[in-house]
Protein backbone atom coordinates (compact mmCIF):
# COMPACT_ATOMS: atom_id res chain seq x y z
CA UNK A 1 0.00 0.00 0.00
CA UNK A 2 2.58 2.39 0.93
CA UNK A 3 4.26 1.64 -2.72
CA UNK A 4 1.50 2.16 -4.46
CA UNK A 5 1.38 5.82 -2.40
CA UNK A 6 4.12 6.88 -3.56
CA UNK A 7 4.20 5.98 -6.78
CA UNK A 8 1.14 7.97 -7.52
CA UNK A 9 2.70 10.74 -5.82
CA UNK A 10 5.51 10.65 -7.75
CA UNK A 11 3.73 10.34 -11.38
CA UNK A 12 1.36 13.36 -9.85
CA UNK A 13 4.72 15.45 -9.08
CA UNK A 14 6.26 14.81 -12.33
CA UNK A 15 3.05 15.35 -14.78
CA UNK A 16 2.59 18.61 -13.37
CA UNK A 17 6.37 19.79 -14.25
CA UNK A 18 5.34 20.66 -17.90
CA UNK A 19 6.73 23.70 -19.83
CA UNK A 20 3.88 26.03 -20.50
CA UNK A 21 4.74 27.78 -24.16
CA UNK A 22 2.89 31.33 -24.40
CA UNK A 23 1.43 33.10 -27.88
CA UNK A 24 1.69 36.73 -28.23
CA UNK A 25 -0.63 38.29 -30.99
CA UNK A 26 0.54 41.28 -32.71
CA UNK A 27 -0.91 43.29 -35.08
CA UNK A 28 -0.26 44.05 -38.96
CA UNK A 29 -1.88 44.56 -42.02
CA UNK A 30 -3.35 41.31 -43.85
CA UNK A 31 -3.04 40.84 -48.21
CA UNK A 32 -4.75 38.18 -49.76
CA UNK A 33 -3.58 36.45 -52.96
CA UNK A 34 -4.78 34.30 -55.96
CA UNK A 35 -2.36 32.97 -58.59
CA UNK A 36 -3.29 31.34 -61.72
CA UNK A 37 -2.13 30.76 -65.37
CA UNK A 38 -4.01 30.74 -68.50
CA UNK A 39 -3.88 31.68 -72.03
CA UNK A 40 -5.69 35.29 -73.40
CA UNK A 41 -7.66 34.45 -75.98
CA UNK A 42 -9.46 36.55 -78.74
CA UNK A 43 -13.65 36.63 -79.10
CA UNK A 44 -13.63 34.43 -82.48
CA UNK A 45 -10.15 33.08 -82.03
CA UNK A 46 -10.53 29.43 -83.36
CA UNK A 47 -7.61 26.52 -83.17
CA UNK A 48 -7.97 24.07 -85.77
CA UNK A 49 -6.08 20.65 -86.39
CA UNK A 50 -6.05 18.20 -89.00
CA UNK A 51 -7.42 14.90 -88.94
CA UNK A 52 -4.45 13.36 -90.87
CA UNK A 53 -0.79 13.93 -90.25
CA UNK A 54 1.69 14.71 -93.21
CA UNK A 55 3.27 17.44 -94.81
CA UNK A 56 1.38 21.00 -95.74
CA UNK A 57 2.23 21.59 -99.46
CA UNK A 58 -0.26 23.90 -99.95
CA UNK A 59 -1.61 26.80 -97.77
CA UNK A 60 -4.86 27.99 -99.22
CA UNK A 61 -6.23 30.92 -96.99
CA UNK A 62 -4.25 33.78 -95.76
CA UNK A 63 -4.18 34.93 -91.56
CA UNK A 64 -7.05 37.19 -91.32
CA UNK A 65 -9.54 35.92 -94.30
CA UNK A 66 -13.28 34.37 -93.92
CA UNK A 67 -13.55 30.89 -94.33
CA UNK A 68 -16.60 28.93 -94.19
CA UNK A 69 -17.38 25.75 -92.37
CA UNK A 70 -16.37 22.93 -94.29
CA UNK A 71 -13.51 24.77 -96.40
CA UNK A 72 -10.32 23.49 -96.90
CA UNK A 73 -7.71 25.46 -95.29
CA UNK A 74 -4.24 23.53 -96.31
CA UNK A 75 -3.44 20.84 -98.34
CA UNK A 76 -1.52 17.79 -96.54
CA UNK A 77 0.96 15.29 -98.59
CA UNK A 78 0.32 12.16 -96.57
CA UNK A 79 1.60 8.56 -98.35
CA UNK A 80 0.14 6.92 -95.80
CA UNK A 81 -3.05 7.71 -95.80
CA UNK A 82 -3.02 7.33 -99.64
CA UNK A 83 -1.98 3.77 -99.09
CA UNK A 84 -4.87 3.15 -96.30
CA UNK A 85 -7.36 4.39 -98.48
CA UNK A 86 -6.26 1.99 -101.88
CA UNK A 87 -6.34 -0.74 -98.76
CA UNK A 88 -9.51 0.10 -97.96
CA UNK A 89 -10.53 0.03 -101.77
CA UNK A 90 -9.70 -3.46 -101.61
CA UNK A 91 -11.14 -4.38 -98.83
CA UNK A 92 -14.38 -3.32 -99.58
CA UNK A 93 -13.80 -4.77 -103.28
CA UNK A 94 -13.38 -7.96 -101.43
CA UNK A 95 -15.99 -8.10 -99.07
CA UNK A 96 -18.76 -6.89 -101.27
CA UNK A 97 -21.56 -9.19 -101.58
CA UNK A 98 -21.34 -10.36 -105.41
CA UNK A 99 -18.07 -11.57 -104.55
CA UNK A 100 -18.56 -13.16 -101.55
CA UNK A 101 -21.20 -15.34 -103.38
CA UNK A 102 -19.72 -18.54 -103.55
CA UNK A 103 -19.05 -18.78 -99.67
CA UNK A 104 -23.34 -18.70 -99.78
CA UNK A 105 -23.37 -21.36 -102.48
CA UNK A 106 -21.16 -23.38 -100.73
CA UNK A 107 -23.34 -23.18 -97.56
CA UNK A 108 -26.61 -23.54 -99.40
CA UNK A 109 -24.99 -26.71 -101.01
CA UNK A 110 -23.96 -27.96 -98.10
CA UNK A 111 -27.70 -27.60 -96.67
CA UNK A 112 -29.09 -28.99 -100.28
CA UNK A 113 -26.66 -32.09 -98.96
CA UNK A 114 -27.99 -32.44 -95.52
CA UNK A 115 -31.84 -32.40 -96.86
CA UNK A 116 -30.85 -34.86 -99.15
CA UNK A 117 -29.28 -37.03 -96.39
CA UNK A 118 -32.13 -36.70 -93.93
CA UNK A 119 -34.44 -37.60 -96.41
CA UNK A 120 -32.30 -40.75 -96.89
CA UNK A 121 -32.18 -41.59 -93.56
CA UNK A 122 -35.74 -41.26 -92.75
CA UNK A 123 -36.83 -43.57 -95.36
CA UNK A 124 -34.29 -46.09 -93.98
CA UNK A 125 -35.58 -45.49 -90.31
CA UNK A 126 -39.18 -46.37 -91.80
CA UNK A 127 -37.81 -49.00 -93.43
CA UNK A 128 -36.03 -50.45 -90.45
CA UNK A 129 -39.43 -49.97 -88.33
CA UNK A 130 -41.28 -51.49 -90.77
CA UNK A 131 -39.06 -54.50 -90.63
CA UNK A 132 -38.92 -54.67 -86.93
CA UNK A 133 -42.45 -54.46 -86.10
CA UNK A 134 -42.43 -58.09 -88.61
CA UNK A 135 -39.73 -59.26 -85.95
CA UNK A 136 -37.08 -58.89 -89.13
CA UNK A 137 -34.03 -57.46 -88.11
CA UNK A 138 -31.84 -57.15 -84.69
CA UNK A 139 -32.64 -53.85 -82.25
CA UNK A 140 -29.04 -52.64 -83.00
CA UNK A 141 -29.79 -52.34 -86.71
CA UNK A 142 -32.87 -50.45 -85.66
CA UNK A 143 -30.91 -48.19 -83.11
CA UNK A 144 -28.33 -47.68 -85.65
CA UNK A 145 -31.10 -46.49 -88.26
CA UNK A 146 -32.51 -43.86 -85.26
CA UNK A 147 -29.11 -42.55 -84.56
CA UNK A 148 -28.57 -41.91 -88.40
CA UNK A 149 -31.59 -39.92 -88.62
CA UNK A 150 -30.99 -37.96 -85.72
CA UNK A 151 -27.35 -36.89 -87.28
CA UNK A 152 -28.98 -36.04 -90.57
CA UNK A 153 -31.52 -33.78 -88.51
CA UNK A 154 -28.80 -32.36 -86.82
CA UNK A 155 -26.20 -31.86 -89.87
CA UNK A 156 -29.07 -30.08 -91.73
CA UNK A 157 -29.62 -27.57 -88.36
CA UNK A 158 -26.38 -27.11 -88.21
CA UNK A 159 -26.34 -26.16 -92.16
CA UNK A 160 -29.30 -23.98 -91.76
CA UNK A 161 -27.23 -22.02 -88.92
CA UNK A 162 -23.83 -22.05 -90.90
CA UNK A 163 -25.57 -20.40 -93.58
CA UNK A 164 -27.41 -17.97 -91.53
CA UNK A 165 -24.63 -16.52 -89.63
CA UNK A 166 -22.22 -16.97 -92.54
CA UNK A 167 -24.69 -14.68 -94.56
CA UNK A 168 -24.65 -12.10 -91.65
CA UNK A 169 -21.01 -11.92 -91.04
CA UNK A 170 -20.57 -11.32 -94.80
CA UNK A 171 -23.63 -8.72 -94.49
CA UNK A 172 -21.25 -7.07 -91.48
CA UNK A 173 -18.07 -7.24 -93.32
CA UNK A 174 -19.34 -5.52 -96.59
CA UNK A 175 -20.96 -2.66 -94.43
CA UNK A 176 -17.63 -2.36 -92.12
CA UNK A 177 -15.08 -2.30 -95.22
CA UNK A 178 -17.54 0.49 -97.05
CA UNK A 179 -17.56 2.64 -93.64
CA UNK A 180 -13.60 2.37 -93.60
CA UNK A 181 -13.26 3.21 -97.32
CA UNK A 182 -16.10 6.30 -96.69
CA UNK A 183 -13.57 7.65 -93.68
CA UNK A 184 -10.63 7.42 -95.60
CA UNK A 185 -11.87 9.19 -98.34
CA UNK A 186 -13.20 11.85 -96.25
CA UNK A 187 -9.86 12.48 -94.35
CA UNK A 188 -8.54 13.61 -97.87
């Protein structure tokens, strides 16, 4: 008990031993300040940039004359963008729909096939049926007749969807190679 006095008095004695620092106020006269940084600017002052990169061979307006929306201001020499544009010529050459016209026959034939085929096949499953229900034939044969009609349906879905998407993905590519030939053609 008597340790536990005098500790306390001691951590009392020694917290209240602290240095008291003092502020003094004075008085003088206060200025505010704002700093910023910006460019001056003239009513109709206009920037304009081009939308293809290259060399000017050509100024066509002078500083100071009218121009009207849509006017050409400076000719640019640009090899590149002559070279996208005949690339873009030939893509859209490529991908327009006469041409792509045998990639449709081909997927029409191949669905001409499959009808064929599941017409085949059904007429042996009928056959097969026929024979069965006579107790001629084994159950595999039958089975094996089912499962070939089945893949026929199937093959000639799966036709019908080949052609289907084939046709829209051609439809897509014609309209995408036009657009990219269009902004080419306008950047000149």
């Amino acid at each position: 008990m008597r340790f536990l006095v005098f500790y306390t008095l001691i951590v009392l004695f020694i917290s209240c031993q602290k240095d008291q620092t003092s502020i003094h106020p004075t008085i003088e006269n206060i200025s505010e300040s704002v700093y910023a940084s910006g460019i001056v600017k003239s009513k109709n002052q206009y920037q304009v940039f081009s939308t293809a990169s290259g060399i000017i061979t050509e100024v066509l307006v002078e500083e100071g004359d009218s121009v009207k929306k849509g006017s050409p201001l400076i000719k640019i020499r640009n090899k590149t963008s002559v070279l996208n544009a005949a690339n873009a010529r030939l893509a859209a050459d490529n991908a327009d729909l006469l041409v792509t016209k045998d990639k449709l026959n081909e997927a029409r034939m191949a669905i001409e096939l499959s009808v064929i085929k599941l017409r085949n096949d059904s007429l042996l499953l009928i056959r097969q049926q026929n024979l069965w229900s006579q107790n001629i034939g084994t159950r595999i044969e039958l089975e094996q007749k089912e499962l070939n009609y089945k893949n026929a349906v199937n093959s000639y879905q799966s036709a019908q969807i080949h052609y289907q998407d084939l046709q829209r993905q051609l439809i897509l590519n014609a309209q995408q190679s036009e657009n990219n030939l269009k902004n080419q053609y306008y950047h000149f």
